[in-house]
C-alpha atoms as a PDB file:
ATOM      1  CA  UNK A   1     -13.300   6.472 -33.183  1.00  0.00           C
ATOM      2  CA  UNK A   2     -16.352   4.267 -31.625  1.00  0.00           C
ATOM      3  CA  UNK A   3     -15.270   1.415 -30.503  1.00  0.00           C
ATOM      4  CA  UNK A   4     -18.086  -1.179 -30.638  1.00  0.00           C
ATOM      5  CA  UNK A   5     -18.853  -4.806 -29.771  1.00  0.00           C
ATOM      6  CA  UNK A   6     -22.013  -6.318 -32.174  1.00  0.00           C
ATOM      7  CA  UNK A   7     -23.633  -8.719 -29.961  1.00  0.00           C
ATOM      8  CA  UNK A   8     -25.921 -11.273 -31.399  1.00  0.00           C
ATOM      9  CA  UNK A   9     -27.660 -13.870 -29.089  1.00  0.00           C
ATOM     10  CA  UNK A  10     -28.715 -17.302 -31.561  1.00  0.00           C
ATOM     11  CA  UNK A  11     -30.751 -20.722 -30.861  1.00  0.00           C
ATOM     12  CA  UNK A  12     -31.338 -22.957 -33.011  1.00  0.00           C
ATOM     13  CA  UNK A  13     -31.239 -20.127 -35.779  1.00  0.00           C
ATOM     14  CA  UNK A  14     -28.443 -21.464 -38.012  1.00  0.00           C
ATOM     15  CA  UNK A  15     -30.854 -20.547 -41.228  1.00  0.00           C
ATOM     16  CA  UNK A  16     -31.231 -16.702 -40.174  1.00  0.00           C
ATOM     17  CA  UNK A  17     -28.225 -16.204 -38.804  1.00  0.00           C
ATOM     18  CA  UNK A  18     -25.908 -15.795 -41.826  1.00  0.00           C
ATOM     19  CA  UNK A  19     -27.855 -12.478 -42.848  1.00  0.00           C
ATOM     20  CA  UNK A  20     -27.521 -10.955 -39.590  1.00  0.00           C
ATOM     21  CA  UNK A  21     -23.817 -11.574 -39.613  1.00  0.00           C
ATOM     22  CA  UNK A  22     -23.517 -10.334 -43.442  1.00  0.00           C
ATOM     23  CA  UNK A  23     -25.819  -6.975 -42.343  1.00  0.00           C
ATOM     24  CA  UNK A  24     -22.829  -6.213 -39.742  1.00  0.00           C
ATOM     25  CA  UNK A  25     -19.988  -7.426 -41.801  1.00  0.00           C
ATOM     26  CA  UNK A  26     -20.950  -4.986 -44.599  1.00  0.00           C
ATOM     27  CA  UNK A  27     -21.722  -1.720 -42.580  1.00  0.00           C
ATOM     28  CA  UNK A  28     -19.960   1.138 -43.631  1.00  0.00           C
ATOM     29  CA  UNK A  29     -18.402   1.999 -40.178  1.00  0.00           C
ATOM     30  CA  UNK A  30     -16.784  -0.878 -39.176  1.00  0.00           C
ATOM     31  CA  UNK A  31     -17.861  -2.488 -35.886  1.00  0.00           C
ATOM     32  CA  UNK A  32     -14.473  -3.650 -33.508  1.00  0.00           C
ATOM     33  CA  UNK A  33     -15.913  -6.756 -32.441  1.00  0.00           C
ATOM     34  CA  UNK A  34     -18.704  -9.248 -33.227  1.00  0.00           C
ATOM     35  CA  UNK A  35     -19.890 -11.401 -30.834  1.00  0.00           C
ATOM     36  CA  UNK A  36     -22.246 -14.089 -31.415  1.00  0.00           C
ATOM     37  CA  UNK A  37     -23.837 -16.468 -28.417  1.00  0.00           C
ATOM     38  CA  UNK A  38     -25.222 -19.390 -29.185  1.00  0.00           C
ATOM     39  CA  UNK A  39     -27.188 -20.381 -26.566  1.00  0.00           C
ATOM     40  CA  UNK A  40     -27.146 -24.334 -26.884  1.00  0.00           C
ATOM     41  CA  UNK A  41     -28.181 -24.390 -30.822  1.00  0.00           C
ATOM     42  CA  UNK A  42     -28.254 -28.320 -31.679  1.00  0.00           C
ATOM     43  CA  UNK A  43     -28.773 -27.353 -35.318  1.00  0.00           C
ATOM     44  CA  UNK A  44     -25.201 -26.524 -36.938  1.00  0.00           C
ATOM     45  CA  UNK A  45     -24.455 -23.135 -35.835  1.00  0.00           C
ATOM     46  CA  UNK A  46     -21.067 -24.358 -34.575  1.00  0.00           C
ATOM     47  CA  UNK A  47     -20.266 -25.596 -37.415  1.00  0.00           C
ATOM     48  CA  UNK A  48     -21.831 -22.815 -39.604  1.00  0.00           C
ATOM     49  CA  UNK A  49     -19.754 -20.399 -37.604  1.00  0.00           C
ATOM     50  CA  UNK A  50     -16.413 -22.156 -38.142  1.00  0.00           C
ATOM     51  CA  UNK A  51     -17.448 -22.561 -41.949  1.00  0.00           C
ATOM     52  CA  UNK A  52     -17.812 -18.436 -42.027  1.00  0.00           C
ATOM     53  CA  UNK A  53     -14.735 -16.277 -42.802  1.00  0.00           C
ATOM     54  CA  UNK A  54     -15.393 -13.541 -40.912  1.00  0.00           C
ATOM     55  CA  UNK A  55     -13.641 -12.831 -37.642  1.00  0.00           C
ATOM     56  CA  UNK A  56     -16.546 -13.707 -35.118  1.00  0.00           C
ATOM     57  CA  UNK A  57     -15.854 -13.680 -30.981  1.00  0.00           C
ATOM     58  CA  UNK A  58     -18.069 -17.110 -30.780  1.00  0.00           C
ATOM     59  CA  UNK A  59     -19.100 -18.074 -27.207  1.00  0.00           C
ATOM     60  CA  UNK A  60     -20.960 -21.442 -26.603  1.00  0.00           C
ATOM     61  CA  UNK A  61     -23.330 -21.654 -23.800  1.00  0.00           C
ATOM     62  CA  UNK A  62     -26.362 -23.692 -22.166  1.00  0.00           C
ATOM     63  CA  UNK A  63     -29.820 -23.089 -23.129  1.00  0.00           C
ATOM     64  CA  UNK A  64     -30.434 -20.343 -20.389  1.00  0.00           C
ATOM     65  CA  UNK A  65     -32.455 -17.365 -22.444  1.00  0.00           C
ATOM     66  CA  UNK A  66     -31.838 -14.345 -24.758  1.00  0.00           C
ATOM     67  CA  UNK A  67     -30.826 -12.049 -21.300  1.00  0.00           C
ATOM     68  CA  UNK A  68     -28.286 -14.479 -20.478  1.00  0.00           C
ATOM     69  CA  UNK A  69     -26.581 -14.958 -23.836  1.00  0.00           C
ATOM     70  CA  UNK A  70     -26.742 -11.012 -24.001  1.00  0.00           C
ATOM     71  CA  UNK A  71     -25.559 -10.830 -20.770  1.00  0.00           C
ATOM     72  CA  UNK A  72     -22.605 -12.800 -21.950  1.00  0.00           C
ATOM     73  CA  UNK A  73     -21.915 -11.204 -24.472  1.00  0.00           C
ATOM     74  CA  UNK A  74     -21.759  -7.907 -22.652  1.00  0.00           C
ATOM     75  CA  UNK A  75     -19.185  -9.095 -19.874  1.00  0.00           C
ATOM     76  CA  UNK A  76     -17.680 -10.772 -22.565  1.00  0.00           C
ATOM     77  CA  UNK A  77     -16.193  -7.425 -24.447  1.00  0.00           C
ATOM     78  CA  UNK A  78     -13.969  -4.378 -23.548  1.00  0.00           C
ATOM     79  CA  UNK A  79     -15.675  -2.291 -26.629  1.00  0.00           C
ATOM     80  CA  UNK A  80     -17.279   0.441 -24.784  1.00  0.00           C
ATOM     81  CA  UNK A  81     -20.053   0.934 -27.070  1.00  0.00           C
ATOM     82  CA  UNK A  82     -22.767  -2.231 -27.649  1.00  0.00           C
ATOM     83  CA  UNK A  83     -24.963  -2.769 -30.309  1.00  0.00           C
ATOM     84  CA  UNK A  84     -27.110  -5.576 -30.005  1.00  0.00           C
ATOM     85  CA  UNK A  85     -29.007  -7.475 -33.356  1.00  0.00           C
ATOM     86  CA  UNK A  86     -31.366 -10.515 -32.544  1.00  0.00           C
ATOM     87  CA  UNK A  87     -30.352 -13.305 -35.314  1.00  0.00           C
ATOM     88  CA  UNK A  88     -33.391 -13.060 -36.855  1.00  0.00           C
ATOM     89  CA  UNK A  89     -33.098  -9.191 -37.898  1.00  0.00           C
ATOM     90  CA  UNK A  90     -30.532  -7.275 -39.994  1.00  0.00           C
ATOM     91  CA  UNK A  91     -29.153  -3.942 -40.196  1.00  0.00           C
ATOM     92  CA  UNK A  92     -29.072  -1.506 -42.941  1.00  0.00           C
ATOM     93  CA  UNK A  93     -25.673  -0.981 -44.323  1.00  0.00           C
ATOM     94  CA  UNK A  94     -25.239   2.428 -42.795  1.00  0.00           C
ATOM     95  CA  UNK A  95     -26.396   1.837 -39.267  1.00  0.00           C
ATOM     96  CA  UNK A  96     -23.423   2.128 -37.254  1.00  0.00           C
ATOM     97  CA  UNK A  97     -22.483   5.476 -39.667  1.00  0.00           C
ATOM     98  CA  UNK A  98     -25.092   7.160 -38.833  1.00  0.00           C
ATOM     99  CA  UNK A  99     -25.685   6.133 -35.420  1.00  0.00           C
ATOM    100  CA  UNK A 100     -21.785   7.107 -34.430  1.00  0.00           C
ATOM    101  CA  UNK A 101     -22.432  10.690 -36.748  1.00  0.00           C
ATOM    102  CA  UNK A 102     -25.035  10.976 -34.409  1.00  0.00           C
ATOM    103  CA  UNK A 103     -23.812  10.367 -30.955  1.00  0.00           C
ATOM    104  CA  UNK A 104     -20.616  12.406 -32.404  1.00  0.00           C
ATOM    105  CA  UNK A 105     -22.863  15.614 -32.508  1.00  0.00           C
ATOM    106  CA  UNK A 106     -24.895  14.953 -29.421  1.00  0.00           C
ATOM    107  CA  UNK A 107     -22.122  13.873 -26.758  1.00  0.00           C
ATOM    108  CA  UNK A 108     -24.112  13.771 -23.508  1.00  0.00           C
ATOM    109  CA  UNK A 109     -26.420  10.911 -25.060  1.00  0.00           C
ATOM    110  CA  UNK A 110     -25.370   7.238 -23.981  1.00  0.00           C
ATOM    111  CA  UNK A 111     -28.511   5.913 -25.625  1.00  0.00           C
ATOM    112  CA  UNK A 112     -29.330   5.355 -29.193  1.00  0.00           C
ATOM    113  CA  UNK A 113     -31.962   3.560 -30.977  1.00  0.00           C
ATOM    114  CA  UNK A 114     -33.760   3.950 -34.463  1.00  0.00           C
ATOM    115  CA  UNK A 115     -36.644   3.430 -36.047  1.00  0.00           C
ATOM    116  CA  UNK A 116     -37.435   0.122 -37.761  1.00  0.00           C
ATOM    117  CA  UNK A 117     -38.805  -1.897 -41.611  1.00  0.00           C
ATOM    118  CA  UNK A 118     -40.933  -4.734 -40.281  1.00  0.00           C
ATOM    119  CA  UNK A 119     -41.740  -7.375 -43.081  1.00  0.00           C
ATOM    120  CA  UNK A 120     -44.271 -10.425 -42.448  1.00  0.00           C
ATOM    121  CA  UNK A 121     -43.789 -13.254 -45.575  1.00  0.00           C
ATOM    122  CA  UNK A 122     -41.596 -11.046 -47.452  1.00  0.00           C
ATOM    123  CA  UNK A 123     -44.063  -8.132 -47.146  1.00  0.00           C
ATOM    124  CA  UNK A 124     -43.678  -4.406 -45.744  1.00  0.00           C
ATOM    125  CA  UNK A 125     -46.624  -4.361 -42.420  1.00  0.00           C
ATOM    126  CA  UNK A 126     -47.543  -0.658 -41.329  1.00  0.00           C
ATOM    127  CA  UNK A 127     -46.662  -0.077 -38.077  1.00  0.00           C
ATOM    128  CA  UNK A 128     -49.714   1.313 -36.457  1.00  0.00           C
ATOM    129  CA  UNK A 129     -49.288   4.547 -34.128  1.00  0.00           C
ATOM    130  CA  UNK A 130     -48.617   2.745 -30.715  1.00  0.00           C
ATOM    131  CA  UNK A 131     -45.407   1.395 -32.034  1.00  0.00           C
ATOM    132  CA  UNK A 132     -44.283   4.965 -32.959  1.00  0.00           C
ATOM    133  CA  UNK A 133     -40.959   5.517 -32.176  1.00  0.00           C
ATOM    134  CA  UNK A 134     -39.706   8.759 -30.096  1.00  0.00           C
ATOM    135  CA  UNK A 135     -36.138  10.314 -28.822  1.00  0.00           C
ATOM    136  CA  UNK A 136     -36.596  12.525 -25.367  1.00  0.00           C
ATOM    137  CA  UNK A 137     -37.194  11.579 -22.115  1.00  0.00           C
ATOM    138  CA  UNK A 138     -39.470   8.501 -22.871  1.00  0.00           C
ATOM    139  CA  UNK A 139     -40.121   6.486 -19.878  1.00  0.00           C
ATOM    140  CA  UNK A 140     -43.836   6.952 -20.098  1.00  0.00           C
ATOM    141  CA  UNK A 141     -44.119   6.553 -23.581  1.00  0.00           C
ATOM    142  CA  UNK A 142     -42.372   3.046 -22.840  1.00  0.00           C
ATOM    143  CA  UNK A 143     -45.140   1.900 -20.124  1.00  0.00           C
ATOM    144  CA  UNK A 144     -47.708   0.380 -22.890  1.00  0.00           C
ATOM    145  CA  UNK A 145     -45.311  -1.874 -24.428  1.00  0.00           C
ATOM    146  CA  UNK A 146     -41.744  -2.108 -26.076  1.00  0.00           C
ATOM    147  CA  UNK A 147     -41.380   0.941 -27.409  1.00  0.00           C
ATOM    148  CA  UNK A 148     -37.347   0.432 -28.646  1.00  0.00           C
ATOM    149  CA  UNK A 149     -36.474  -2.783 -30.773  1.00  0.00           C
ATOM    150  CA  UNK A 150     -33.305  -4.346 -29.003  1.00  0.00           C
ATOM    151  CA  UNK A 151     -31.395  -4.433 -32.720  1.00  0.00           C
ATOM    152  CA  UNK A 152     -31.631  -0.906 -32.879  1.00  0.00           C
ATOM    153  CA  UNK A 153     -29.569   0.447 -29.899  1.00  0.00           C
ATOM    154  CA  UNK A 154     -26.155   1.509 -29.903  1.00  0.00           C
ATOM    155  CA  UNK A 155     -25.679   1.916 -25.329  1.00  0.00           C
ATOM    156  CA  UNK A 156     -22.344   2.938 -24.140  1.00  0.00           C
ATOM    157  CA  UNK A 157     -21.273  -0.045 -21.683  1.00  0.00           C
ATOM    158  CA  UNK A 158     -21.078   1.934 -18.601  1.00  0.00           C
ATOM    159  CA  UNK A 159     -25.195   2.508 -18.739  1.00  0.00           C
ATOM    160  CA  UNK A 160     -24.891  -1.306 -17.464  1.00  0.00           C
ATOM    161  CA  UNK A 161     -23.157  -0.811 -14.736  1.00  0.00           C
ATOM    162  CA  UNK A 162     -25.770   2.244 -13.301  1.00  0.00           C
ATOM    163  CA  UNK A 163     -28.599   0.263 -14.293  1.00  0.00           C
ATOM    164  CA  UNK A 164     -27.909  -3.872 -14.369  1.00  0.00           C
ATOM    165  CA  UNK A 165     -27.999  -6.243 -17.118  1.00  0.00           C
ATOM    166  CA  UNK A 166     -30.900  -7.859 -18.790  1.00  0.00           C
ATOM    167  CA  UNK A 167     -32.976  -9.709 -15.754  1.00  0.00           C
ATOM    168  CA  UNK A 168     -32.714 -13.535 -16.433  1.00  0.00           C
ATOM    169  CA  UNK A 169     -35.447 -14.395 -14.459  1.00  0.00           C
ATOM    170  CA  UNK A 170     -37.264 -13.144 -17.517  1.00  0.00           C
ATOM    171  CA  UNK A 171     -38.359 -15.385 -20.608  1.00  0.00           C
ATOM    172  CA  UNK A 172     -39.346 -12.703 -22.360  1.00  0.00           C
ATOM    173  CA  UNK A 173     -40.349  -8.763 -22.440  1.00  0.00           C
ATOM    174  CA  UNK A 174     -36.507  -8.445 -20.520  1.00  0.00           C
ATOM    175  CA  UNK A 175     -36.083  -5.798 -23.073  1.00  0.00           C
ATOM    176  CA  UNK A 176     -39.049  -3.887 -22.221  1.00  0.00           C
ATOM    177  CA  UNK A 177     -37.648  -3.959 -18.556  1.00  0.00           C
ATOM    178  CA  UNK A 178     -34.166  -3.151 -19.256  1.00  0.00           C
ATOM    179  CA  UNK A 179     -35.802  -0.114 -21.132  1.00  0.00           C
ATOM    180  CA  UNK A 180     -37.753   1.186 -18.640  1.00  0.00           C
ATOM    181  CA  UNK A 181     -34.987   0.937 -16.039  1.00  0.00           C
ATOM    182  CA  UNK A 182     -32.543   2.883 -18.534  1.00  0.00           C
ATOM    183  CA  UNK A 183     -35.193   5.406 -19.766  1.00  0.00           C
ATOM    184  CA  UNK A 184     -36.055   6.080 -16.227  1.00  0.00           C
ATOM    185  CA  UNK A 185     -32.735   7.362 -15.824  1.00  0.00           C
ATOM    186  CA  UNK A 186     -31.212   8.710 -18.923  1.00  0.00           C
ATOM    187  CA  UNK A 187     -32.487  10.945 -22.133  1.00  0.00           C
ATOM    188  CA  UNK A 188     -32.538   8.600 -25.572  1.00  0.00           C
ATOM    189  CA  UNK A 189     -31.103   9.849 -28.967  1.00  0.00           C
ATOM    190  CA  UNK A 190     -33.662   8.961 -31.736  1.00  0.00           C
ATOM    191  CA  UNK A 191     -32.762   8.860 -35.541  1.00  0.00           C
ATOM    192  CA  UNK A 192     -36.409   9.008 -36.989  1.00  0.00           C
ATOM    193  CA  UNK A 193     -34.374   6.534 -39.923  1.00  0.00           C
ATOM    194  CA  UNK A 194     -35.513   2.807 -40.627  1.00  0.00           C
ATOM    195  CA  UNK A 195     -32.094   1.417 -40.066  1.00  0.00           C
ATOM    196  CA  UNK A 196     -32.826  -1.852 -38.793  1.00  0.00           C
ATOM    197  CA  UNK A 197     -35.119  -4.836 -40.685  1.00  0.00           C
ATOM    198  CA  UNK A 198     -37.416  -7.034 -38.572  1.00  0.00           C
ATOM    199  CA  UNK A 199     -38.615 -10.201 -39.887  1.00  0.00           C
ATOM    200  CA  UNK A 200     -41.725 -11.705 -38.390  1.00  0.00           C
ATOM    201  CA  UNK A 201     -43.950 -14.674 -38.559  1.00  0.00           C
ATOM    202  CA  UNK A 202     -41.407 -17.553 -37.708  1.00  0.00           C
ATOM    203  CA  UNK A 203     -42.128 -19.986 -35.250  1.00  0.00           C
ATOM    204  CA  UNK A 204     -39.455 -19.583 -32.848  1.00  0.00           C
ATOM    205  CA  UNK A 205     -40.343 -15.936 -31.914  1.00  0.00           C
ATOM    206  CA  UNK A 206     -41.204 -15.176 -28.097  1.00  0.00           C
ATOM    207  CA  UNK A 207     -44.287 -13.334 -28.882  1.00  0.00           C
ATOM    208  CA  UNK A 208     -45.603 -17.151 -29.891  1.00  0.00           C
ATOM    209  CA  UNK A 209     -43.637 -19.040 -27.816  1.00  0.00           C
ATOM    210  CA  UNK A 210     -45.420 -17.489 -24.245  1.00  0.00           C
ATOM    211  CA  UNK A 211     -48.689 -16.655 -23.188  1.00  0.00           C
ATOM    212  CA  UNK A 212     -49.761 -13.828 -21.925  1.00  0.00           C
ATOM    213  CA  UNK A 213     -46.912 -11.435 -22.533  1.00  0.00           C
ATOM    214  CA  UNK A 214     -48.583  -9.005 -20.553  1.00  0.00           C
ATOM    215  CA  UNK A 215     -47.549 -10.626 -16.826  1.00  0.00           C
ATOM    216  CA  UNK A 216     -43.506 -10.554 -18.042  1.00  0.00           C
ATOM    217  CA  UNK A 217     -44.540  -6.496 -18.192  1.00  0.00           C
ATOM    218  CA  UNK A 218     -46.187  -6.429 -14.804  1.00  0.00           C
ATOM    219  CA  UNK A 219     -43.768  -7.594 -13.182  1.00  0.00           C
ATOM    220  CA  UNK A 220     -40.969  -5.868 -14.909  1.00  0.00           C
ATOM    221  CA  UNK A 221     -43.268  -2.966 -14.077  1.00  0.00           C
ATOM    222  CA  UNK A 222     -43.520  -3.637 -10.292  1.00  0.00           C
ATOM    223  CA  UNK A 223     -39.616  -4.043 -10.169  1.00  0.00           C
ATOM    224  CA  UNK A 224     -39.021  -0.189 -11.596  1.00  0.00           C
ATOM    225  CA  UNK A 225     -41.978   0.683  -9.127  1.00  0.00           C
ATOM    226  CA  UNK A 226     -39.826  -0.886  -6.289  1.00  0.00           C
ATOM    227  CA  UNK A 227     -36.555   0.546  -7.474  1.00  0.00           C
ATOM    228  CA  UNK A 228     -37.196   4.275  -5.854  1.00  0.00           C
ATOM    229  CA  UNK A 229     -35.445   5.403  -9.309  1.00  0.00           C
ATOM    230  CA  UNK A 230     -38.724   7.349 -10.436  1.00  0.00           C
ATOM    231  CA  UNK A 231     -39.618  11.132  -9.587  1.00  0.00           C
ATOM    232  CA  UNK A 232     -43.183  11.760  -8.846  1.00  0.00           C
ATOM    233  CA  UNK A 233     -44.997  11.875 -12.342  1.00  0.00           C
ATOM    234  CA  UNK A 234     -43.211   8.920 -13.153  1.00  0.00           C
ATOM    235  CA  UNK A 235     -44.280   6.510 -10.407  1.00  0.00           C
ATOM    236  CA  UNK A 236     -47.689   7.987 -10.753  1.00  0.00           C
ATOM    237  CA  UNK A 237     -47.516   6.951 -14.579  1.00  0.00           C
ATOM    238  CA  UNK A 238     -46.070   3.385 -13.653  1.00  0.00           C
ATOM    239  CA  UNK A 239     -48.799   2.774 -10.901  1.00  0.00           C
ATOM    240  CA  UNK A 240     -51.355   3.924 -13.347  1.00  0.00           C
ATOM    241  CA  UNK A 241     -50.356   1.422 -16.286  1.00  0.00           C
ATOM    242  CA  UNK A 242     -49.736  -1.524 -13.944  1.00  0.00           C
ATOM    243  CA  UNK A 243     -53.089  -1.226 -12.391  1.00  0.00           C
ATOM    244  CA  UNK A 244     -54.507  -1.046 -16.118  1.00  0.00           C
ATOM    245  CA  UNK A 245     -52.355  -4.380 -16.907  1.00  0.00           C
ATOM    246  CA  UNK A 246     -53.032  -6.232 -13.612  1.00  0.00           C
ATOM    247  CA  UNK A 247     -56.868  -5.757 -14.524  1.00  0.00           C
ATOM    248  CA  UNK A 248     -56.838  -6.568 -18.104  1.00  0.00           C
ATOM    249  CA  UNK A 249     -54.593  -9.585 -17.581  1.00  0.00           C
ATOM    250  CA  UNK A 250     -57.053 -10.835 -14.219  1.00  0.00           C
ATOM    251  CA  UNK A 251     -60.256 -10.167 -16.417  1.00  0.00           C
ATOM    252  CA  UNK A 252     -58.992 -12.576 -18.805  1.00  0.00           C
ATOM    253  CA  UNK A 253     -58.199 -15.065 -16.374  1.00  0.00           C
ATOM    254  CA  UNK A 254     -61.544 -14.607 -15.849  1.00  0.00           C
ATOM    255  CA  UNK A 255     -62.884 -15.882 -19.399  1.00  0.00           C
ATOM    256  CA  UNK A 256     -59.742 -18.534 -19.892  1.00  0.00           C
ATOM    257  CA  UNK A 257     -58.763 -19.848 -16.244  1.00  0.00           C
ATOM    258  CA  UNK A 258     -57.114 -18.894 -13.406  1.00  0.00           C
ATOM    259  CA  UNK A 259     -53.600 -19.091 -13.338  1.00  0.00           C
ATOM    260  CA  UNK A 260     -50.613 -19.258 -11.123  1.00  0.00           C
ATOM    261  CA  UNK A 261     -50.273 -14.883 -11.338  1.00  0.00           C
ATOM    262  CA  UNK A 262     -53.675 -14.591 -10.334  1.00  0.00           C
ATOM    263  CA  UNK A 263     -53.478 -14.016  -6.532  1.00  0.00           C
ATOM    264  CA  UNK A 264     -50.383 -12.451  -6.663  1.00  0.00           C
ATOM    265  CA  UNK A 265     -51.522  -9.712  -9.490  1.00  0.00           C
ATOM    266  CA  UNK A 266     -54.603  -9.214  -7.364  1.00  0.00           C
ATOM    267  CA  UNK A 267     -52.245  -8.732  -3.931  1.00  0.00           C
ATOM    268  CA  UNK A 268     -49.725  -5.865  -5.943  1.00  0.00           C
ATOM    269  CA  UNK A 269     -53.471  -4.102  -7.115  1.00  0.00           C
ATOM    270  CA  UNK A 270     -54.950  -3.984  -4.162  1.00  0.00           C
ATOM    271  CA  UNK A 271     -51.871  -2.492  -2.711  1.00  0.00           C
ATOM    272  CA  UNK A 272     -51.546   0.544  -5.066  1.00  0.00           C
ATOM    273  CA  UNK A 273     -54.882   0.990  -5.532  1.00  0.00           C
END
């Protein structure tokens, strides 16, 4: 029997949230605990939350970030298995099922994730081949960009402990850095299965919210560099792709402005170059 804590970071996401909490309520494996953070909401999630039936672990905090109310949310349960679900996606009814059938017949895997439906105005996109999803050994394959959606994982807690939680320091791409700092470190269990649905084009999602996503990766990027966690091919592969994002991102400061990264992306390139 898994025993497993659903932990869903919120802000100002009263309208969105209710189908995330139905999508774990519903799932055909049962999850132990669900544990929603609301991260200084001001739009009626309290109330929302005390208006819902359902047996929800709700923890209030200050604005501080998405790696903070995860982070909460993770010290917060004694489940040893975490799923995490942003409160803008949902799951498939049969997530947990099949990700606990799977872990059940592959033991020495501590790392789960699955592939993904994205829809855009109530419309299926195609996800083009960079955002192709793979099981393995997959550190490199995670250098580009976020190659694992953070509602898709199912992590046994004591990963956390061997690798840290979710850097707070980061706005955003903190998932893309906690990935690279597990994959580094441990094989990942794929089910080639859309399980999870992502739902793009409000507002409120980081991707609009920050510019230049591309230094948040750099210096995640630089941090796994400086962690003396990586063999050989790997810290060759990490060098490689942050010397190809330290020049892409400095060329376009280039066209649009210099910015506050600028001399300090130039200082980390001409140091591993």
């Amino acid at each position: 029997m898994f025993k497993i804590a659903v932990i869903i970071p919120t802000y100002n996401r009263v309208k969105l949230l209710k189908r995330a909490i139905e999508s774990v309520v519903r799932q055909t494996y049962p999850a132990t605990e669900i544990i929603v953070i609301d991260d200084g909401s001001t739009d009626g999630t309290v109330q929302f939350i005390k208006d819902n039936n359902h047996k929800i672990n709700y923890l209030y905090q200050k604005n501080m970030g998405v790696s903070a109310a995860r982070n909460t949310g993770i010290k917060a349960t004694k489940c040893e298995w975490i799923c995490l679900l942003d409160s803008d996606d949902s799951w498939q009814l049969d997530k947990l099922e099949k990700q606990c059938d799977a872990l059940t017949e592959n033991p020495n895997h501590l790392f789960c994730h699955t592939n993904e439906i994205w829809y855009r105005n109530k419309k299926i996109l195609h996800q083009s081949k960079k955002h192709e999803k793979r099981g393995g050994y997959i550190f490199q394959d995670c250098l580009p960009l976020c190659a694992i959606s953070p509602s898709s994982v199912m992590i046994k807690k004591e990963i956390f402990s061997s690798v840290g939680l979710f850097d707070e320091n980061l706005p955003a791409c903190e998932d893309y850095d906690m990935w690279l700092r597990i994959c580094c470190r441990y094989q990942t269990l794929f089910l080639d299965e859309a399980l999870i649905n992502k739902f793009g084009g409000h507002d409120d999602q980081l991707s609009k919210k920050y510019w230049g996503m591309d230094r948040f990766r750099i210096i995640a990027l630089q941090k796994c560099i400086e962690s003396k966690m990586l063999d050989d091919s790997d810290l060759e592969a990490a060098i490689s792709m942050l010397l190809k994002k330290i020049t892409i991102f400095l060329k376009g400061a280039e066209k649009y402005g210099k910015n506050i990264y600028c001399e300090e992306f130039e200082a980390i390139a001409n140091y591993y170059d």
